[in-house]
PDB file of N, CA and C in Angstrom:
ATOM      1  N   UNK A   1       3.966  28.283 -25.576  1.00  0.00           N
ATOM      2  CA  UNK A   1       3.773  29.721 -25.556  1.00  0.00           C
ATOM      3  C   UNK A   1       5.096  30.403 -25.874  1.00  0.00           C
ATOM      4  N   UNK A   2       4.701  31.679 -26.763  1.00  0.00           N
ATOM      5  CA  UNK A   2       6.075  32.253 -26.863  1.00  0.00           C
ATOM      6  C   UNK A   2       6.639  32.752 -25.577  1.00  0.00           C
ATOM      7  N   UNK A   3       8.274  32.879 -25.795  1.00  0.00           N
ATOM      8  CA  UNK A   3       8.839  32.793 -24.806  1.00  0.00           C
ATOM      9  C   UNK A   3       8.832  34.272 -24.034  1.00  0.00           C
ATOM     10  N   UNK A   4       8.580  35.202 -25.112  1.00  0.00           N
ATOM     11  CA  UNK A   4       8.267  36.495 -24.525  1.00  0.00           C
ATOM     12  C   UNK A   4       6.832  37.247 -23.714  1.00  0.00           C
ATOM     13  N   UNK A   5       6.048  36.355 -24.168  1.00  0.00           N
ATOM     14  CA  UNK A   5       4.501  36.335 -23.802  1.00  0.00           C
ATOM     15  C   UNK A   5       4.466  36.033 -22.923  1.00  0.00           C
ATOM     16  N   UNK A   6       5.081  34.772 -22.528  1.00  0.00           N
ATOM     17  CA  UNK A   6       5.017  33.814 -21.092  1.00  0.00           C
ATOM     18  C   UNK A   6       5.826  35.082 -20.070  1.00  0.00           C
ATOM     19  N   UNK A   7       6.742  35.602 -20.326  1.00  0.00           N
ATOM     20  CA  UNK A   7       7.601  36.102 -19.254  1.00  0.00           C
ATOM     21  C   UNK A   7       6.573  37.411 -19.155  1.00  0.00           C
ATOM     22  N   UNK A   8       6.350  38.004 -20.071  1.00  0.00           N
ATOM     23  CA  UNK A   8       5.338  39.208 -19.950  1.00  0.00           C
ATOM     24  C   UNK A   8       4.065  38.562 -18.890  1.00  0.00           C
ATOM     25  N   UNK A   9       3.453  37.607 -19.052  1.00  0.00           N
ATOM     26  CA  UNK A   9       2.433  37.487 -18.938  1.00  0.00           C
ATOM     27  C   UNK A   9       2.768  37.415 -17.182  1.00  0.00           C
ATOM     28  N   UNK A  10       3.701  36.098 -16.438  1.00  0.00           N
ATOM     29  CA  UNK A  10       3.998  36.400 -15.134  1.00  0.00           C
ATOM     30  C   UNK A  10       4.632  37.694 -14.769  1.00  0.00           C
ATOM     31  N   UNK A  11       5.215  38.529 -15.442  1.00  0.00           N
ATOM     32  CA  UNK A  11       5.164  39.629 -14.815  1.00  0.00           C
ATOM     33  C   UNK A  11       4.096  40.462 -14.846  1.00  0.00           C
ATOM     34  N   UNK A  12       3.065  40.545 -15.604  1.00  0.00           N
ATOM     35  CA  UNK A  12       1.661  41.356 -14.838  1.00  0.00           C
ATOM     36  C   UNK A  12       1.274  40.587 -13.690  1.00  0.00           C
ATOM     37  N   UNK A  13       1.006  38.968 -13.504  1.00  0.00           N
ATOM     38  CA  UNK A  13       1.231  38.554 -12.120  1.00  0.00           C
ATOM     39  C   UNK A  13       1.596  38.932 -11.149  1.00  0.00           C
ATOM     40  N   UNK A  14       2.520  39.117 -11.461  1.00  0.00           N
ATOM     41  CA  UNK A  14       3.876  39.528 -10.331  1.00  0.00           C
ATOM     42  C   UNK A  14       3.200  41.060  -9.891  1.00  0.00           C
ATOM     43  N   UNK A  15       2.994  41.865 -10.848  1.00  0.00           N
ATOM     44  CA  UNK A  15       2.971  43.322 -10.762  1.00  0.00           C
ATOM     45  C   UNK A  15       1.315  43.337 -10.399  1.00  0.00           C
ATOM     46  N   UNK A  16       0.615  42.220 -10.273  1.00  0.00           N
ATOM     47  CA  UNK A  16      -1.512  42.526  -9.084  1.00  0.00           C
ATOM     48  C   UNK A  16      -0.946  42.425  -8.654  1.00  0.00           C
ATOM     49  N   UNK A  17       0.305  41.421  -7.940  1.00  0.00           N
ATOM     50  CA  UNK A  17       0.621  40.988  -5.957  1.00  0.00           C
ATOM     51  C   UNK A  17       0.756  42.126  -5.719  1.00  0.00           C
ATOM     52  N   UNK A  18       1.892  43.060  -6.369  1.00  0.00           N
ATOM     53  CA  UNK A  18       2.627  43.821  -5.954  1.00  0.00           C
ATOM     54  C   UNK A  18       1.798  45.117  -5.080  1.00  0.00           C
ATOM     55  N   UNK A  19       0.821  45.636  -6.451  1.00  0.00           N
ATOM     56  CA  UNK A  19      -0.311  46.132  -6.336  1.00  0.00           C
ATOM     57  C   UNK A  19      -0.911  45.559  -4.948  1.00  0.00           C
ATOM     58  N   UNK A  20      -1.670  44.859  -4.928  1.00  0.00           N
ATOM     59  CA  UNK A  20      -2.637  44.030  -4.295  1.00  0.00           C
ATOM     60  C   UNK A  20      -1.868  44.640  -2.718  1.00  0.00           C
ATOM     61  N   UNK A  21      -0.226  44.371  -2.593  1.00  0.00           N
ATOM     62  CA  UNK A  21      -0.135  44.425  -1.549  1.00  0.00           C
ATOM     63  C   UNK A  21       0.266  45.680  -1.103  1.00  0.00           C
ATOM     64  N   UNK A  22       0.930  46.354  -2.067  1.00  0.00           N
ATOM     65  CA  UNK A  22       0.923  48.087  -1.501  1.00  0.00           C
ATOM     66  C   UNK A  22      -0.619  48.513  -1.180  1.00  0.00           C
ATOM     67  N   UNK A  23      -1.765  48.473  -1.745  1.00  0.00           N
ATOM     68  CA  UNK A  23      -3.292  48.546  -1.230  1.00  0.00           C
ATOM     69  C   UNK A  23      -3.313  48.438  -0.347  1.00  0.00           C
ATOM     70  N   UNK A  24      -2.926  46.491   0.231  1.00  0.00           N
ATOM     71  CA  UNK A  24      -3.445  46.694   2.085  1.00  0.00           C
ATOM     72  C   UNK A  24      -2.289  47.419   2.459  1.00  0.00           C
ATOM     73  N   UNK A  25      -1.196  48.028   2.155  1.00  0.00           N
ATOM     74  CA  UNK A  25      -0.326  48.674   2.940  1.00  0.00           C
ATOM     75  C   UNK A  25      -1.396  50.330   3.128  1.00  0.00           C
ATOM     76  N   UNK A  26      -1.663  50.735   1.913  1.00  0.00           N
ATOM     77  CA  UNK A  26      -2.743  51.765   2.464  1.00  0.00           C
ATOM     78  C   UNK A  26      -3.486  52.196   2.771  1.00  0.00           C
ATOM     79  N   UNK A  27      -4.225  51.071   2.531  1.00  0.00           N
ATOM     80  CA  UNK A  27      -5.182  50.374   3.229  1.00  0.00           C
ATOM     81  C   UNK A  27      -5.395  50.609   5.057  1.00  0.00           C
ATOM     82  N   UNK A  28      -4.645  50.048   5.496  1.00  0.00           N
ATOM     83  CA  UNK A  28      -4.364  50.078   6.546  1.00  0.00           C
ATOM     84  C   UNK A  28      -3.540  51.098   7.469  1.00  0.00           C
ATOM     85  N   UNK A  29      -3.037  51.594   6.688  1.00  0.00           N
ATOM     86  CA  UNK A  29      -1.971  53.433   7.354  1.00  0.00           C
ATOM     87  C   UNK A  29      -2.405  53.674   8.646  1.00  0.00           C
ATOM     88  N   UNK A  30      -3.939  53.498   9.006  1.00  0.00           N
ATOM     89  CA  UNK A  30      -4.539  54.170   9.755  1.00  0.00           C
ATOM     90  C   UNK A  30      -4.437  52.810  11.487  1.00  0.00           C
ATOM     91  N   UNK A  31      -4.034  51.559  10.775  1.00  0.00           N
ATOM     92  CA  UNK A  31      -4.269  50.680  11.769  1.00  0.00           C
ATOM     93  C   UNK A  31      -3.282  50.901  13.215  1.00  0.00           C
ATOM     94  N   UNK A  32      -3.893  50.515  14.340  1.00  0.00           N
ATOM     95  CA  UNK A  32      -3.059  50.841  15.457  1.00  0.00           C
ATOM     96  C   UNK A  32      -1.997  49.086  15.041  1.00  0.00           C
ATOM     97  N   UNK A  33      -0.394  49.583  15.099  1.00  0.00           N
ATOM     98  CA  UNK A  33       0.091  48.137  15.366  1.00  0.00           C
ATOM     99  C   UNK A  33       0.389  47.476  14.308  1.00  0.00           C
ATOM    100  N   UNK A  34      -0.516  48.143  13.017  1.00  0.00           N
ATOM    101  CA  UNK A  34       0.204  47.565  11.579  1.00  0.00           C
ATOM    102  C   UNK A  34       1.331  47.134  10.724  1.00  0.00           C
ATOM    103  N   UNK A  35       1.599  46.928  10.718  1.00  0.00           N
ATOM    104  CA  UNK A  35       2.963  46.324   9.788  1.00  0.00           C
ATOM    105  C   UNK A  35       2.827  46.162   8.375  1.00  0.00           C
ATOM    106  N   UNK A  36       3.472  46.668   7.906  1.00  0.00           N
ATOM    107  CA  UNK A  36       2.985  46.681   6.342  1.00  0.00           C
ATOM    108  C   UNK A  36       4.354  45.191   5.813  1.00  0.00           C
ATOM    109  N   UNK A  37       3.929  45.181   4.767  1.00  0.00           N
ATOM    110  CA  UNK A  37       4.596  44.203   3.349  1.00  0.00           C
ATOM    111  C   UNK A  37       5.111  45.115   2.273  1.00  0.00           C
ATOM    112  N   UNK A  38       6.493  44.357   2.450  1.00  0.00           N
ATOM    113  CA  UNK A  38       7.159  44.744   1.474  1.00  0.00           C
ATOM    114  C   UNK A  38       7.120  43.925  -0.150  1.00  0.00           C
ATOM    115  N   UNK A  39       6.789  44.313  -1.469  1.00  0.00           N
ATOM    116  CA  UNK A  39       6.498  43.240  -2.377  1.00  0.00           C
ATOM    117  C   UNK A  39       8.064  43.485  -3.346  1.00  0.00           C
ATOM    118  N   UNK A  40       8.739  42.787  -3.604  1.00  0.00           N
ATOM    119  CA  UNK A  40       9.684  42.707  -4.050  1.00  0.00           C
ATOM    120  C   UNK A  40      10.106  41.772  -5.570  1.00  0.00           C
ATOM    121  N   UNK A  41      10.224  42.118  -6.501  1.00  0.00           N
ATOM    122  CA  UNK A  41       9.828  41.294  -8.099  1.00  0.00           C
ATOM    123  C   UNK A  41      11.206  40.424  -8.134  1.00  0.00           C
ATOM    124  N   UNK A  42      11.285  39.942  -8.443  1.00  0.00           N
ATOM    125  CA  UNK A  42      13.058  39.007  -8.719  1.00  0.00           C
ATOM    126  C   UNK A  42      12.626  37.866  -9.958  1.00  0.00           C
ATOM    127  N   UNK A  43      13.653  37.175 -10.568  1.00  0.00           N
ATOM    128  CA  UNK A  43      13.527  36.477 -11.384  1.00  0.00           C
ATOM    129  C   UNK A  43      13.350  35.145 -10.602  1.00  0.00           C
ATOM    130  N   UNK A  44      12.201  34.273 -12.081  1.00  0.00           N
ATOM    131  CA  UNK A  44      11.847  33.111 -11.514  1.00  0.00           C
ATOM    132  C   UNK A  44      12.550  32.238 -12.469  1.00  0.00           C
ATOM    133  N   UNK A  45      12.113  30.906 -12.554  1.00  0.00           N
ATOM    134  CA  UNK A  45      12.395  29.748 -13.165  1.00  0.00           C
ATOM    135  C   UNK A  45      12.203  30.485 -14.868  1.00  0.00           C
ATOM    136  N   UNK A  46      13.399  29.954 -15.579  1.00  0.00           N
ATOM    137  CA  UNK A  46      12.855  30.181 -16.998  1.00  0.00           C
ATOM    138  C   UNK A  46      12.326  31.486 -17.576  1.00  0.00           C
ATOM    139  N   UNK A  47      13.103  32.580 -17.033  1.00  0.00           N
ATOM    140  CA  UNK A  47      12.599  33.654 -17.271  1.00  0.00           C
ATOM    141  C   UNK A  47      11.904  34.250 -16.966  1.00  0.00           C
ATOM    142  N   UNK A  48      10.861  33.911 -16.008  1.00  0.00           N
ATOM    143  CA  UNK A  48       9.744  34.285 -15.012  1.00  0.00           C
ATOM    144  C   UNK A  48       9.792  35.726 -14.397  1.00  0.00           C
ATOM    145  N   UNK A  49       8.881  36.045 -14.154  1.00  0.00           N
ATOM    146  CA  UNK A  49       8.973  36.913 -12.978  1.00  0.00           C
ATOM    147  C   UNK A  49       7.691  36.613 -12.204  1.00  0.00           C
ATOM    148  N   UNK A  50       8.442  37.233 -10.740  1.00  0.00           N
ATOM    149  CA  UNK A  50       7.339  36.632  -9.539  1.00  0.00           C
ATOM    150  C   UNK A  50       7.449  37.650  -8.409  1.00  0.00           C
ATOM    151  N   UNK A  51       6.885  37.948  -7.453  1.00  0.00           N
ATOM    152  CA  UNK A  51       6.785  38.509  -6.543  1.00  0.00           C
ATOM    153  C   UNK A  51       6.872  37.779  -5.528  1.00  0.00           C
ATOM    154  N   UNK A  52       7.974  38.097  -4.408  1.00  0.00           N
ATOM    155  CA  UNK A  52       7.961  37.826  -2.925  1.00  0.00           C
ATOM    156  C   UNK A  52       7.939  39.029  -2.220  1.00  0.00           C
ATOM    157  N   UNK A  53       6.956  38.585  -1.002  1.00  0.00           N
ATOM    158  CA  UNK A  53       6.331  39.357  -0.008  1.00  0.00           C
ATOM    159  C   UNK A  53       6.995  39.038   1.455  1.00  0.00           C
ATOM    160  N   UNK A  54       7.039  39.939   2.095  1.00  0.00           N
ATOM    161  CA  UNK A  54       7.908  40.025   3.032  1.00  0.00           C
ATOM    162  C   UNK A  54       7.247  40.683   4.133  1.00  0.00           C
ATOM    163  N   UNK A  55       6.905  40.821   5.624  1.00  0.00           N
ATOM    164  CA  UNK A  55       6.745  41.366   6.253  1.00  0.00           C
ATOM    165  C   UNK A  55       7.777  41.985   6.809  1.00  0.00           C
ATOM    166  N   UNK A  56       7.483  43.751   6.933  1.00  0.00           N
ATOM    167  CA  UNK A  56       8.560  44.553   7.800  1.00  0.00           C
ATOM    168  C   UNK A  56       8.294  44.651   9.120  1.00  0.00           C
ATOM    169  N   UNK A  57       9.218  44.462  10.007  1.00  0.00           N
ATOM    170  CA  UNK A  57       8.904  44.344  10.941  1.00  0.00           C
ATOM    171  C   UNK A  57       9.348  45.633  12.240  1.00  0.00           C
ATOM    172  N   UNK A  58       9.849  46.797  11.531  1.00  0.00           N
ATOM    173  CA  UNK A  58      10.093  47.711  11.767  1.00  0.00           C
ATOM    174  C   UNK A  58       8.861  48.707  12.907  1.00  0.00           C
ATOM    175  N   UNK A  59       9.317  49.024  13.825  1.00  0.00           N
ATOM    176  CA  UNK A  59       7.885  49.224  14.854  1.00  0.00           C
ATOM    177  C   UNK A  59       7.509  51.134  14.465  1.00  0.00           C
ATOM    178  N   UNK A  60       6.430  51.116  14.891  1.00  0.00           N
ATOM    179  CA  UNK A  60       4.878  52.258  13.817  1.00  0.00           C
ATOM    180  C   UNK A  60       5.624  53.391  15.077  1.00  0.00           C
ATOM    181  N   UNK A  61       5.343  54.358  14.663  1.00  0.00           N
ATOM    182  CA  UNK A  61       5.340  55.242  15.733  1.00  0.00           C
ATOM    183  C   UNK A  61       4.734  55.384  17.265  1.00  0.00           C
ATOM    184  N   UNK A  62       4.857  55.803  18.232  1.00  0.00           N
ATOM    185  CA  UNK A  62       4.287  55.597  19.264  1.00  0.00           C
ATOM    186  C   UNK A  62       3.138  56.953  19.813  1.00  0.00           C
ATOM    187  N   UNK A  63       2.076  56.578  19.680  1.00  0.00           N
ATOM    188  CA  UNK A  63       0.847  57.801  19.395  1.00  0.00           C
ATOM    189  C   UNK A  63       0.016  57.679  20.719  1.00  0.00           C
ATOM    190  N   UNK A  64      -0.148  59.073  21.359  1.00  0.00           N
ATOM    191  CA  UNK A  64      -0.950  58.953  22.492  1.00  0.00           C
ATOM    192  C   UNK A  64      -2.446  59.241  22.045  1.00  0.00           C
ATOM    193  N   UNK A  65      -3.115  58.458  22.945  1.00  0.00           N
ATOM    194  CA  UNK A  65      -4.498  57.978  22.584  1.00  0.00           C
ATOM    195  C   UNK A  65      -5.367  58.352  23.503  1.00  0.00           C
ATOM    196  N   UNK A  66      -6.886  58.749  23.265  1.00  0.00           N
ATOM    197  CA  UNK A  66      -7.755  58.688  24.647  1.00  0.00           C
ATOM    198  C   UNK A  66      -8.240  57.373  24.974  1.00  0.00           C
ATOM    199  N   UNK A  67      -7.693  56.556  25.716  1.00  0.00           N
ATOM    200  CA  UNK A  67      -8.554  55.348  25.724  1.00  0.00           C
ATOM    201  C   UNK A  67      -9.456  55.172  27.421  1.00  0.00           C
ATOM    202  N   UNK A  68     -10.404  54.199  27.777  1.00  0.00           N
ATOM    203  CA  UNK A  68     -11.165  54.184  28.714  1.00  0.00           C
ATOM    204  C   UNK A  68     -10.732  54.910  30.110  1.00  0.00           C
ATOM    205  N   UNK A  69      -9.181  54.531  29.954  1.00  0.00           N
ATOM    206  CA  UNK A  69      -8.764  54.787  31.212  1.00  0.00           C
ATOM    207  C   UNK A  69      -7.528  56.055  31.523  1.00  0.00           C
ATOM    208  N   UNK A  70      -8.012  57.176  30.612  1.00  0.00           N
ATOM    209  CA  UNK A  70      -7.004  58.332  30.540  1.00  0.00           C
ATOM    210  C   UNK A  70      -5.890  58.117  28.547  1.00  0.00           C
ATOM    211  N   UNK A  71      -5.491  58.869  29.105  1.00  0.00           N
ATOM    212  CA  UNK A  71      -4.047  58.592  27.995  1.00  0.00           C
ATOM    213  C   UNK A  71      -3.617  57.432  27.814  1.00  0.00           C
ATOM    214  N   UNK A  72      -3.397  57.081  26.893  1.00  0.00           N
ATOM    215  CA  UNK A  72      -2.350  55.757  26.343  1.00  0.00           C
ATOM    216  C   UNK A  72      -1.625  55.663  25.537  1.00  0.00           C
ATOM    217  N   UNK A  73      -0.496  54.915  25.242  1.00  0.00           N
ATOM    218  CA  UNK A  73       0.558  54.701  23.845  1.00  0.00           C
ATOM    219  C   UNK A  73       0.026  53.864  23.554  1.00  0.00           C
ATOM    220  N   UNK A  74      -0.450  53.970  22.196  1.00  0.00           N
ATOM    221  CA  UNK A  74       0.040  52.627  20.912  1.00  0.00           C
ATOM    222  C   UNK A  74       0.948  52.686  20.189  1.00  0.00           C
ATOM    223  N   UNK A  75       0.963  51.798  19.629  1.00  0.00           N
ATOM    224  CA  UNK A  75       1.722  51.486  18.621  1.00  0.00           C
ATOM    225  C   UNK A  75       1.210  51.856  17.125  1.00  0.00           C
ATOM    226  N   UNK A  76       1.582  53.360  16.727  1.00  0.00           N
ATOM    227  CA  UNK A  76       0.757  53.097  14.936  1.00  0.00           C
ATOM    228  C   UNK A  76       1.062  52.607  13.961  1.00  0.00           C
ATOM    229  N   UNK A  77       1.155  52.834  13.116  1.00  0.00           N
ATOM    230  CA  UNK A  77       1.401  51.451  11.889  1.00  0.00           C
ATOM    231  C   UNK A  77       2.592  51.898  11.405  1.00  0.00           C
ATOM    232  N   UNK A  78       3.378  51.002  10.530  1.00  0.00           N
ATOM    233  CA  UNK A  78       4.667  51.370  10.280  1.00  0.00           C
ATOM    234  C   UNK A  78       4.550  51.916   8.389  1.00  0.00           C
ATOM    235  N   UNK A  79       3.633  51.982   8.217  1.00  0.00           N
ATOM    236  CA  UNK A  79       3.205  52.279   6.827  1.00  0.00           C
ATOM    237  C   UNK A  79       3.421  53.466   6.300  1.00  0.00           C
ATOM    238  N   UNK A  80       4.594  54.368   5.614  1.00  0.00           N
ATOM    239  CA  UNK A  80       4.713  55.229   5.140  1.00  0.00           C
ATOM    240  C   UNK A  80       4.204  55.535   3.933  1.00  0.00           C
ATOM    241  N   UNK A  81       3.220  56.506   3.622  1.00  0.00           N
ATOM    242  CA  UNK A  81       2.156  57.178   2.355  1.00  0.00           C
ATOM    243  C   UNK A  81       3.570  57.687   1.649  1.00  0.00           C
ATOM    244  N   UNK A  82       4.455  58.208   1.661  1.00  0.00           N
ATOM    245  CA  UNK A  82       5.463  58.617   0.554  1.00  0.00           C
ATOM    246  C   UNK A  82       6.422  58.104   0.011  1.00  0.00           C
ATOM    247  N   UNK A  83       6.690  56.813   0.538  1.00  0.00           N
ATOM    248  CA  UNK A  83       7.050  55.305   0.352  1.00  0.00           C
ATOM    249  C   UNK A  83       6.013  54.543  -0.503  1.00  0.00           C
ATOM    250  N   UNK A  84       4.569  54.621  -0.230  1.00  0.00           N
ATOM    251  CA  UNK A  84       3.768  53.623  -0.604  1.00  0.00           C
ATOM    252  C   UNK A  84       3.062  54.052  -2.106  1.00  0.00           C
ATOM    253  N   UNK A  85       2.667  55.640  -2.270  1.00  0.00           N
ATOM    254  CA  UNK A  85       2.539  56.226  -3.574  1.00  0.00           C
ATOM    255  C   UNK A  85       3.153  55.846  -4.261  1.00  0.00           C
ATOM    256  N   UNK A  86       4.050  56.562  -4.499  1.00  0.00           N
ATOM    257  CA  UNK A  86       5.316  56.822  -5.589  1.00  0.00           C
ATOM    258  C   UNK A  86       5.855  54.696  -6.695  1.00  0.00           C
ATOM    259  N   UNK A  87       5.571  54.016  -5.632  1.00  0.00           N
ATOM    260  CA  UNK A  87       5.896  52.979  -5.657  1.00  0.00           C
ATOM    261  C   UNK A  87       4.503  52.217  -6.997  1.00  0.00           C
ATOM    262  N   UNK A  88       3.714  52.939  -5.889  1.00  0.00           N
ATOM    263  CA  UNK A  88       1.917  52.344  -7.056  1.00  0.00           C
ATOM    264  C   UNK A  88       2.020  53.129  -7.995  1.00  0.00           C
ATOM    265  N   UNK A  89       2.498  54.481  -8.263  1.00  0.00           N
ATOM    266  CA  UNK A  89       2.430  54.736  -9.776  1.00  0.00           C
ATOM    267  C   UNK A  89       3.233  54.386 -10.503  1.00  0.00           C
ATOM    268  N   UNK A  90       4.549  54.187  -9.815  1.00  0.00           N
ATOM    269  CA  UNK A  90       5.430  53.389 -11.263  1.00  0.00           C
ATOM    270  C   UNK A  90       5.235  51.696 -11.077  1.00  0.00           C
ATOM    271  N   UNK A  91       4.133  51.427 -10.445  1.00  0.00           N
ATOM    272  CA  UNK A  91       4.011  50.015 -10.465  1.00  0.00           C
ATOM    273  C   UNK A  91       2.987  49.996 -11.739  1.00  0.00           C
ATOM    274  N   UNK A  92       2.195  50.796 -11.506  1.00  0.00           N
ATOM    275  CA  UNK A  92       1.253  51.725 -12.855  1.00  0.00           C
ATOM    276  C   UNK A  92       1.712  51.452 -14.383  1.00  0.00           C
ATOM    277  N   UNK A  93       2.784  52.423 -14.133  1.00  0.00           N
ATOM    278  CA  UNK A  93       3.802  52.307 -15.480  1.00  0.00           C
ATOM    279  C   UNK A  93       4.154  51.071 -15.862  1.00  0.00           C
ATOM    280  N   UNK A  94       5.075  50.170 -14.902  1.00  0.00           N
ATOM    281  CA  UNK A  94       5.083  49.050 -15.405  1.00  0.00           C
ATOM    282  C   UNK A  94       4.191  48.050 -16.182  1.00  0.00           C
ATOM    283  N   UNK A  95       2.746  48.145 -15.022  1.00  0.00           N
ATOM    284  CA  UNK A  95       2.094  47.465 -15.950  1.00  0.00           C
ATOM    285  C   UNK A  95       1.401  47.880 -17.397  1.00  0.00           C
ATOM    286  N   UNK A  96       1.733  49.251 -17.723  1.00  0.00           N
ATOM    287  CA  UNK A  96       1.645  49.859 -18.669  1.00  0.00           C
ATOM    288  C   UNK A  96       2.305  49.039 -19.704  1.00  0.00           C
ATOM    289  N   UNK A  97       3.706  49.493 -19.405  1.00  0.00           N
ATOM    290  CA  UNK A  97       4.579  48.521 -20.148  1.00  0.00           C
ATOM    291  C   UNK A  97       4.329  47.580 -20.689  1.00  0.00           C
ATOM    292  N   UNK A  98       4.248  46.273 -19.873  1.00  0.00           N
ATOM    293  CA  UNK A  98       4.318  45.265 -19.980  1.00  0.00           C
ATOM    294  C   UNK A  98       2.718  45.045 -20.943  1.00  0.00           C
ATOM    295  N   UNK A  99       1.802  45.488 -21.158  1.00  0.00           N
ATOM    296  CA  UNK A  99       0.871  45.545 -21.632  1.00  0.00           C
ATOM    297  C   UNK A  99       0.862  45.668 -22.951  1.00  0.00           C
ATOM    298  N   UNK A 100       2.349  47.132 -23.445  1.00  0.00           N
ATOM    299  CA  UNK A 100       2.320  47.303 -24.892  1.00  0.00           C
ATOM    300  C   UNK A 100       3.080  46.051 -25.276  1.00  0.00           C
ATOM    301  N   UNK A 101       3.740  45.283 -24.555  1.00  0.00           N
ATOM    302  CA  UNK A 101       4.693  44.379 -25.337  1.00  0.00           C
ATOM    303  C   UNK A 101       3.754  43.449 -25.834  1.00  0.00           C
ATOM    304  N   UNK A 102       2.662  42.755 -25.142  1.00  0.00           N
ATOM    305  CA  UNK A 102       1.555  42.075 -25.579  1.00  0.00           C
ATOM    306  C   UNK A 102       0.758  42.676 -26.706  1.00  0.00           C
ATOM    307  N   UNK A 103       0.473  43.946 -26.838  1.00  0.00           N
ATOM    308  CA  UNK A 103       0.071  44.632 -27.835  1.00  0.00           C
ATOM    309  C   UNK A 103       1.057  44.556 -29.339  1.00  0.00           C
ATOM    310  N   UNK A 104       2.202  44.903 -28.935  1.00  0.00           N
ATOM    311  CA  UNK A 104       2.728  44.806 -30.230  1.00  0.00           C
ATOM    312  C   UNK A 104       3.574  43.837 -30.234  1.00  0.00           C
ATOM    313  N   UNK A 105       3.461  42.521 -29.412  1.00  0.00           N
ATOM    314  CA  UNK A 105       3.637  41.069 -30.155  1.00  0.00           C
ATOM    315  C   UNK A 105       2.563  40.834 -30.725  1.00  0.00           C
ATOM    316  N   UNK A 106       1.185  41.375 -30.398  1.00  0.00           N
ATOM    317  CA  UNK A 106      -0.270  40.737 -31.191  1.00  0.00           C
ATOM    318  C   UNK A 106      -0.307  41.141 -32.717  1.00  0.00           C
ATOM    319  N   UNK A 107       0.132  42.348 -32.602  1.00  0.00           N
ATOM    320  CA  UNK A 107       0.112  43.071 -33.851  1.00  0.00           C
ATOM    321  C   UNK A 107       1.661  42.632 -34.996  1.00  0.00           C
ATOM    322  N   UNK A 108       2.647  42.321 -34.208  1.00  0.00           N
ATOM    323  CA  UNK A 108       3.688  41.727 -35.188  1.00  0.00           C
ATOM    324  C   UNK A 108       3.162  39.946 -35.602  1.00  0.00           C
ATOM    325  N   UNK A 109       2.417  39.109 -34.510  1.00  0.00           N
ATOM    326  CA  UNK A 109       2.379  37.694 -35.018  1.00  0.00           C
ATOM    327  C   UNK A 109       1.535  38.513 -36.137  1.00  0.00           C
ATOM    328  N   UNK A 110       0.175  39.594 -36.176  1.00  0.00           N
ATOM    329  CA  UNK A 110      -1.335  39.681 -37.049  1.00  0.00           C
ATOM    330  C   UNK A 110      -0.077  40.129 -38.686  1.00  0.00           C
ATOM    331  N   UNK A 111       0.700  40.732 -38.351  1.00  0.00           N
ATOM    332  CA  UNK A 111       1.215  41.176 -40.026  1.00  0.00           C
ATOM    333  C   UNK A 111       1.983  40.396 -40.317  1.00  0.00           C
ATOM    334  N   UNK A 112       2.592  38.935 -39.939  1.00  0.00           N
ATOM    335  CA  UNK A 112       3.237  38.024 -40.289  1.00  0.00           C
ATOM    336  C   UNK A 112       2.192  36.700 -40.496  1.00  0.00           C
ATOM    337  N   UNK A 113       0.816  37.126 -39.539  1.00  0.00           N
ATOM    338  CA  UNK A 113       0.287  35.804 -40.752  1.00  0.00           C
ATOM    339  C   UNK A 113      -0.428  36.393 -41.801  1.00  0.00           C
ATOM    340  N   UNK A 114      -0.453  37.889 -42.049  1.00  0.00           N
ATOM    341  CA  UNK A 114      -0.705  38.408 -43.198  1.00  0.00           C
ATOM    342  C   UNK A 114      -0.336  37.957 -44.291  1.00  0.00           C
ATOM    343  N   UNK A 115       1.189  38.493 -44.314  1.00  0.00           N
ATOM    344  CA  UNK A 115       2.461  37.992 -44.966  1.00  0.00           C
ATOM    345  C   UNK A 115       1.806  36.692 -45.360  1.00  0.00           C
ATOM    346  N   UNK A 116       2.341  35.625 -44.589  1.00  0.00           N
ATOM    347  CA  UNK A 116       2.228  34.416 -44.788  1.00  0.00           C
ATOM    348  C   UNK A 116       0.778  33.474 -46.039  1.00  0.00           C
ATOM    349  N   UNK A 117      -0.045  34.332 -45.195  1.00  0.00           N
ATOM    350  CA  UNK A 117      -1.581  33.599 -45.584  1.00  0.00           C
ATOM    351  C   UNK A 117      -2.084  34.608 -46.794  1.00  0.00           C
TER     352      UNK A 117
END
């Protein structure tokens, strides 16, 4: 595989996890006790790209509750919505990106076996 295809291609990989895991991060906003994941892209073997996931372990706010027995604290989730947006639309973009490069490697191999053939 070309060598640019291959690296394109694990980085849309890389960029569902990423996706995938900001989702359950908003997914969940609402959970008592949540902890969200951090998805982080870095280089792999051979040009790669990959995603590692990380749990934060940073504690949710502390929210009073009606529960059976009067008032209570929980723990709410540590999941910030203006942290977690901003992040999915230029995760958006990226895979935008990475999409035209596949596009116009398809279209530079299609006018070089033009050329050729």
């Amino acid at each position: 595989m070309i060598f640019g295809v291959s690296s394109t291609l694990s980085a849309l990989g890389a960029l569902d996890t990423k996706t995938a895991v900001r989702a359950h991060n908003v997914a969940n906003t609402s959970s008592d006790g949540f902890k969200k994941s951090r998805p982080v892209l870095e280089e792999g073997p051979g040009g790669t790209v990959r995603a590692r996931v990380s749990k934060v372990e940073t504690p949710g706010p502390l929210l009073p509750v009606q529960g059976e027995e009067g008032m209570e604290i929980r723990e709410g989730s540590n999941v910030d919505l203006t942290e977690e947006i901003p992040d999915l639309m230029l995760t958006r973009r990226h895979f935008e990106a990475n999409l035209k490069i596949i596009q116009t490697d398809d279209e530079m191999l299609g006018s070089l076996l033009d050329i050729v053939g």
